[in-house]
C-alpha atoms as a PDB file:
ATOM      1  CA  UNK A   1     208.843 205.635  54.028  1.00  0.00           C
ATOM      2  CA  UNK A   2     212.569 204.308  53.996  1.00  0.00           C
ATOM      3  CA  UNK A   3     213.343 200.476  53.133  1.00  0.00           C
ATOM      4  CA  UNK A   4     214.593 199.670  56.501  1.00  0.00           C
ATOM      5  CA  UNK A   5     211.138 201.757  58.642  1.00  0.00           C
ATOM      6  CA  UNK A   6     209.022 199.054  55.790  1.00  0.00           C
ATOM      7  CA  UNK A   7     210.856 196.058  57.137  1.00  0.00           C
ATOM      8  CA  UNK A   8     210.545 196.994  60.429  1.00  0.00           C
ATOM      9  CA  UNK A   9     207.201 197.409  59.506  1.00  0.00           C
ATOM     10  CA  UNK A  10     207.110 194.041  58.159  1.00  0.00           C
ATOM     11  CA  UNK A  11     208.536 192.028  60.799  1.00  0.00           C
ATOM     12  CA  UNK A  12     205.923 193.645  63.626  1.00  0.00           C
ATOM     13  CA  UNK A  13     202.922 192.863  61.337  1.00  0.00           C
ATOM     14  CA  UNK A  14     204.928 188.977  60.967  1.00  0.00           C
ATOM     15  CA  UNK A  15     204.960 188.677  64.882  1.00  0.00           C
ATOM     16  CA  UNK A  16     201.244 190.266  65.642  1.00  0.00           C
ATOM     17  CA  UNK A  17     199.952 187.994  63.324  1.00  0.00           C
ATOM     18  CA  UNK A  18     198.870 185.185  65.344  1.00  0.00           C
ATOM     19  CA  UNK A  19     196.164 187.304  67.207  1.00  0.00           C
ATOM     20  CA  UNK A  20     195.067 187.867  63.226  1.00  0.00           C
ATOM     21  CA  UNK A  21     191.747 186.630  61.554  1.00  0.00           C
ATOM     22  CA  UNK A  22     193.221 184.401  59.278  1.00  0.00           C
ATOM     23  CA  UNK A  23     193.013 180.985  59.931  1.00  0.00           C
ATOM     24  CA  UNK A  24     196.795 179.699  59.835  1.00  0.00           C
ATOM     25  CA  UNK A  25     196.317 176.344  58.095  1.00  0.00           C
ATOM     26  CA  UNK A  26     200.020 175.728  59.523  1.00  0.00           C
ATOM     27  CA  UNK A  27     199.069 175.253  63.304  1.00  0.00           C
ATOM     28  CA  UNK A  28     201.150 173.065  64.790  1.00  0.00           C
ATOM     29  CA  UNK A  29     203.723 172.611  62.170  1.00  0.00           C
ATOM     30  CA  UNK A  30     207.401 173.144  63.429  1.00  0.00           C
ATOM     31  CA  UNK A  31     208.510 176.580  63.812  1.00  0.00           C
ATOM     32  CA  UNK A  32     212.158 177.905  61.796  1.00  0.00           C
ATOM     33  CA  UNK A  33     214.146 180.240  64.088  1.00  0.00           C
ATOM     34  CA  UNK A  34     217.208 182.181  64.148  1.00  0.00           C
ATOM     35  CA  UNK A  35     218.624 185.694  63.177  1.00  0.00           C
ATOM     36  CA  UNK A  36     218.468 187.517  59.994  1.00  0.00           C
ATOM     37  CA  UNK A  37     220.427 190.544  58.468  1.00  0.00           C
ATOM     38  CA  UNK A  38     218.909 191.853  55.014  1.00  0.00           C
ATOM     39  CA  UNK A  39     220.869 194.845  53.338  1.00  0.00           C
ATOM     40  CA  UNK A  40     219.655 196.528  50.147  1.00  0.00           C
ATOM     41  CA  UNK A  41     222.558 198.817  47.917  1.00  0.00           C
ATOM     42  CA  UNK A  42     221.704 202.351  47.463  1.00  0.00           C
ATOM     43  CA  UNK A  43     219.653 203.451  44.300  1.00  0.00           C
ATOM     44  CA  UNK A  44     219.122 207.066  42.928  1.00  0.00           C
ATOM     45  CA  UNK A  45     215.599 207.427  44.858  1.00  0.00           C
ATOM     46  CA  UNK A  46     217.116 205.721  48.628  1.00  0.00           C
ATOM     47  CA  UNK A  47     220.596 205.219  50.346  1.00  0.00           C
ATOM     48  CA  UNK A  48     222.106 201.708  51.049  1.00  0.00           C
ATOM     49  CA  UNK A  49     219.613 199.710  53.749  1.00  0.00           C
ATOM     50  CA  UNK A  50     220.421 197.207  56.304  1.00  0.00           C
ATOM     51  CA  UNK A  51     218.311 195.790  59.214  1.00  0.00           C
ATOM     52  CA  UNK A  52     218.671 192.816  61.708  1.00  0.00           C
ATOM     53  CA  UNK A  53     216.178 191.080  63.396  1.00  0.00           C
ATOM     54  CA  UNK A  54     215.069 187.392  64.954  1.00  0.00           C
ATOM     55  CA  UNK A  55     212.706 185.670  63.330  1.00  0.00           C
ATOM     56  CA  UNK A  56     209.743 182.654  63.416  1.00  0.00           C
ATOM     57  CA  UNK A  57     208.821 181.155  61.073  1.00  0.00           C
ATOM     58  CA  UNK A  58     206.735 177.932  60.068  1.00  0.00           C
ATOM     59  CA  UNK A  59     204.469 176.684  56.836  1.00  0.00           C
ATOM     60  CA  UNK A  60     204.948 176.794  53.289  1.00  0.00           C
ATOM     61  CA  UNK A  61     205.143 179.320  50.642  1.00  0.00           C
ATOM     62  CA  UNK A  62     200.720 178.748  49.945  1.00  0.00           C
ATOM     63  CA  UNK A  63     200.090 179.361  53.876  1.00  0.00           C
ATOM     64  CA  UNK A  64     202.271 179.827  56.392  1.00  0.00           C
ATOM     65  CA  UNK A  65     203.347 182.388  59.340  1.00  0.00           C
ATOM     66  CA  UNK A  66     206.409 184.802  59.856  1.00  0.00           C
ATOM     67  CA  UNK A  67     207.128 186.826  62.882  1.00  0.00           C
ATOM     68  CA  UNK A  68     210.255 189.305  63.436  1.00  0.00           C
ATOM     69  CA  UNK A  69     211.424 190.284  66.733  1.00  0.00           C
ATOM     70  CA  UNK A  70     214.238 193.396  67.609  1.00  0.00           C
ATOM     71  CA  UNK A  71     217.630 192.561  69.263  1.00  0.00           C
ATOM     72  CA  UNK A  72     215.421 192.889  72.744  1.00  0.00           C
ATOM     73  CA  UNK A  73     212.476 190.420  71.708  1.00  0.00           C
ATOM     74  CA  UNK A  74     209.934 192.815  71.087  1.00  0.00           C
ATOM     75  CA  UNK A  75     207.835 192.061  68.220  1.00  0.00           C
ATOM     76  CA  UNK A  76     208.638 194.417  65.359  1.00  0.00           C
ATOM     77  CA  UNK A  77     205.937 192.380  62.811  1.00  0.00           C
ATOM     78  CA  UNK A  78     204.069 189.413  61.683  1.00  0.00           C
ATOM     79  CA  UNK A  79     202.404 188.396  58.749  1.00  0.00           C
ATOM     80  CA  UNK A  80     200.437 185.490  57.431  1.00  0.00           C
ATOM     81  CA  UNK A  81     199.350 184.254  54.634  1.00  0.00           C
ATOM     82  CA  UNK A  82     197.034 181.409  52.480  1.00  0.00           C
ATOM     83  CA  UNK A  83     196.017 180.515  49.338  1.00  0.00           C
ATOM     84  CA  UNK A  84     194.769 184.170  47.841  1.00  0.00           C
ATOM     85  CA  UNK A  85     195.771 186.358  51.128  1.00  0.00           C
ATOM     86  CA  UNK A  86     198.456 187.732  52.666  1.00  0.00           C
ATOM     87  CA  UNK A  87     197.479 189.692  56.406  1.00  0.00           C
ATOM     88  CA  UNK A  88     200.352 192.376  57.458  1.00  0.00           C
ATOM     89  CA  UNK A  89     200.254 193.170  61.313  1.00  0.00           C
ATOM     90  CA  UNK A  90     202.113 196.439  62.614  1.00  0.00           C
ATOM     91  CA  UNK A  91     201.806 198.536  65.545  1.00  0.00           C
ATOM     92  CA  UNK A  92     199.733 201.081  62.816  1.00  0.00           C
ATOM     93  CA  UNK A  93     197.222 198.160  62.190  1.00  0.00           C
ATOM     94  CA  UNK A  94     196.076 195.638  59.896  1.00  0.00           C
ATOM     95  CA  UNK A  95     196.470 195.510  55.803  1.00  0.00           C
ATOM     96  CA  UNK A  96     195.340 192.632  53.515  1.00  0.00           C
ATOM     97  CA  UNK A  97     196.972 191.787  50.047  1.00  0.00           C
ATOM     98  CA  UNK A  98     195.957 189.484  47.545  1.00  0.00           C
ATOM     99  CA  UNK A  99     199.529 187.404  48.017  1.00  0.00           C
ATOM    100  CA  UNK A 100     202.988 187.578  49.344  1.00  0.00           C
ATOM    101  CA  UNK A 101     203.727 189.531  46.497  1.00  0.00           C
ATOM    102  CA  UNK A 102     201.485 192.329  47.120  1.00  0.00           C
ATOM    103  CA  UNK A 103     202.462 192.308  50.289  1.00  0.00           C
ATOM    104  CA  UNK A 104     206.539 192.462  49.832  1.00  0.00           C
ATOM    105  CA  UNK A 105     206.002 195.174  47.443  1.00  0.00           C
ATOM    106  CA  UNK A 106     203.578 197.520  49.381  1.00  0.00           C
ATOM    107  CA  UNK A 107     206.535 196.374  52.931  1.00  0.00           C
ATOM    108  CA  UNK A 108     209.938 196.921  50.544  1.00  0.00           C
ATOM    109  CA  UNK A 109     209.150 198.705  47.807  1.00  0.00           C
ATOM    110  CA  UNK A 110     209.639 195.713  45.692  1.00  0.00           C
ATOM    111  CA  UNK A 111     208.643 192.009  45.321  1.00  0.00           C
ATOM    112  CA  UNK A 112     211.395 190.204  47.598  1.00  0.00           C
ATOM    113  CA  UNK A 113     210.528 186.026  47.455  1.00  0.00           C
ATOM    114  CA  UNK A 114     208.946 185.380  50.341  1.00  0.00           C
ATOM    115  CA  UNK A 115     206.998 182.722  49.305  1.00  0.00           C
ATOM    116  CA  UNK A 116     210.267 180.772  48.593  1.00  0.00           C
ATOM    117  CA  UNK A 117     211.805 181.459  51.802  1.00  0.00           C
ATOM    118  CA  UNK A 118     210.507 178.360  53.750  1.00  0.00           C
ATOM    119  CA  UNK A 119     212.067 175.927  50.900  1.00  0.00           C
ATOM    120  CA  UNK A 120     215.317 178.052  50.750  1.00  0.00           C
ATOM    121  CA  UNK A 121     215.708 178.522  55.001  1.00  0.00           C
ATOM    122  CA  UNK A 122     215.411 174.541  54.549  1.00  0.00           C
ATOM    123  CA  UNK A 123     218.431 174.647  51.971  1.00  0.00           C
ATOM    124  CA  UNK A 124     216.439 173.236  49.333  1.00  0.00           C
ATOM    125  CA  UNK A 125     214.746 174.945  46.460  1.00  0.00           C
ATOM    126  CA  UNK A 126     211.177 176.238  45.914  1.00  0.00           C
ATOM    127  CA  UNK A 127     208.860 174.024  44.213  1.00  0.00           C
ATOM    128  CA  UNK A 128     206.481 176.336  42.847  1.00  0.00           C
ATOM    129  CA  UNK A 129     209.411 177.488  40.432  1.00  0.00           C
ATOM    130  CA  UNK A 130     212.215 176.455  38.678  1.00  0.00           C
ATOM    131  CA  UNK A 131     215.948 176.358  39.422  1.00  0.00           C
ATOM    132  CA  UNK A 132     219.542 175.468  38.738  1.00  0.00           C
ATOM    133  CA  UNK A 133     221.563 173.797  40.693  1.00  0.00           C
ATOM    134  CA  UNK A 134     225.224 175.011  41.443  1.00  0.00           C
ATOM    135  CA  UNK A 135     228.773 174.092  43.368  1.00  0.00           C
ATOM    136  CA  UNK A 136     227.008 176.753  45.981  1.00  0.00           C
ATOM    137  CA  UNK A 137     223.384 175.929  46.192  1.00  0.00           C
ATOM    138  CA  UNK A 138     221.396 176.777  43.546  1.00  0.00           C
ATOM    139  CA  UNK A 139     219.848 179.742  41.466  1.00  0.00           C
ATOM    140  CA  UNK A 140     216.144 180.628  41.723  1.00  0.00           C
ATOM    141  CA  UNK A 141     213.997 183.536  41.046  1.00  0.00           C
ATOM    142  CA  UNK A 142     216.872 185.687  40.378  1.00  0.00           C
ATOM    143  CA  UNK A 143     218.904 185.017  43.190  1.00  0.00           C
ATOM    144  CA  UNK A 144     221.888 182.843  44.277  1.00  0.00           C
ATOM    145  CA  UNK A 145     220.793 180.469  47.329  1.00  0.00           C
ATOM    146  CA  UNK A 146     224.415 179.384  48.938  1.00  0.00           C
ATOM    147  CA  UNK A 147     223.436 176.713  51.136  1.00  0.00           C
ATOM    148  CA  UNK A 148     227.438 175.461  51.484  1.00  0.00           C
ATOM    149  CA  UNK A 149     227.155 175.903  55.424  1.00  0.00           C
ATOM    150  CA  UNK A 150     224.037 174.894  55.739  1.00  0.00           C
ATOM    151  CA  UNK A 151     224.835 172.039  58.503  1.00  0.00           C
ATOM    152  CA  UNK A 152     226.477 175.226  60.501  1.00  0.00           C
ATOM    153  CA  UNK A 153     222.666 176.481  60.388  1.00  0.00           C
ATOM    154  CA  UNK A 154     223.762 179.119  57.293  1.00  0.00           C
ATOM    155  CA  UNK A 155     222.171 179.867  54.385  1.00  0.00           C
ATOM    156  CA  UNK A 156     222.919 182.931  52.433  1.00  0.00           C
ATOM    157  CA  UNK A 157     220.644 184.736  49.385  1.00  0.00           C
ATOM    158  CA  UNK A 158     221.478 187.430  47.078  1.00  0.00           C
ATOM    159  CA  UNK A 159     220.316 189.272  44.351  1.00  0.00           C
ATOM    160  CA  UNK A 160     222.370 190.988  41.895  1.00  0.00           C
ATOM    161  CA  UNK A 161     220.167 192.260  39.616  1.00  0.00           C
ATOM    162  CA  UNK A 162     219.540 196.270  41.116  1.00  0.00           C
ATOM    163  CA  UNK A 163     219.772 197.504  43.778  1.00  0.00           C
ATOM    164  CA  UNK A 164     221.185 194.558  44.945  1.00  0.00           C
ATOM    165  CA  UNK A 165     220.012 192.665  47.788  1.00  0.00           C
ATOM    166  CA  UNK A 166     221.614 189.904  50.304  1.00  0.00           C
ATOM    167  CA  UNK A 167     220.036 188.432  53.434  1.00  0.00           C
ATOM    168  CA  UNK A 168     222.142 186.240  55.669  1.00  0.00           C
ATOM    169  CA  UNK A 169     220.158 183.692  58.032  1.00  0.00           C
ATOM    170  CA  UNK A 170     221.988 181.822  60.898  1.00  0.00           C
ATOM    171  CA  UNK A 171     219.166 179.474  62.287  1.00  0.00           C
ATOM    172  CA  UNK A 172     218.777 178.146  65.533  1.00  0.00           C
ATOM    173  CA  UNK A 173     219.671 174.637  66.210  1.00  0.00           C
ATOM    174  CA  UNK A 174     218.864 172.686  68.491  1.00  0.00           C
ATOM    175  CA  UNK A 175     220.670 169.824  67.810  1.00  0.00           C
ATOM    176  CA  UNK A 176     223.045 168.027  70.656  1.00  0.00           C
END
């Protein structure tokens, strides 16, 4: 299965998973929205990946809910996830994982931090690990958060280490 079919893949389960039998300790917290674009460099085993998607998203990195949506609003994906699980929703079905972890692995091939991606969409850093602080954002996990234009509703992460990765978020905003 190619990087880009397993986020696809991803972002349907994200979006299914409200009609999922987890209980989503963040009901009725405020939901993140906006457009994505994630692109992966080639390796020796896949070529260069990109997709682009909408996205919801509300909680924390312990429980919380993400859903991606296609260009036309359909719902690609959703996934949830608490203390000890993490659901994946997809038009194939249902998979459980033990954490976010699991999960990104089994979706991308690799563990991508999407525990941290509440705290970083937020422009601030993840609490459940450390960081360092730079003229650009800050440094966590292995990857460079730029949260410059962050009042323009940007935030940009990449990873250099290989293959390296970079997702680019423009959030919604609905301020006047």
């Amino acid at each position: 299965m190619t990087w880009g079919v397993r986020v696809a893949l991803l972002t349907a389960a994200v979006l299914l998973s409200a009609c999922a039998t987890l209980r989503d300790p963040a009901d009725g917290a405020t939901w993140t929205t906006g457009r994505f674009s994630l692109r992966a460099d080639a390796t020796a085993q896949q070529p260069a990946q990109s997709l682009s998607a909408a996205f919801e998203l509300r909680g924390t990195g312990d429980a919380g809910e993400l859903r991606l949506n296609s260009p036309l609003g359909t719902q690609l994906v959703a996934a949830t996830w608490v203390p000890g699980q993490a659901l994946l929703l997809t038009p194939q079905g249902e998979r459980r994982f033990g954490n976010l972890d699991e999960l990104s692995r089994q979706a991308f091939g690799e563990s991508l931090p999407l525990a941290a991606l509440p705290d970083w969409l937020a422009a601030r850093p993840w609490p459940a690990a450390a960081h360092t602080p730079n003229a650009n954002g800050f440094e966590q996990l292995g990857w460079l958060v730029v949260t410059t234009r962050f009042a323009e509703g940007w935030v940009t992460a990449q990873r250099g280490t290989p293959p390296a990765v970079q997702l680019r978020v423009k959030l919604d905003r609905t301020d006047p």
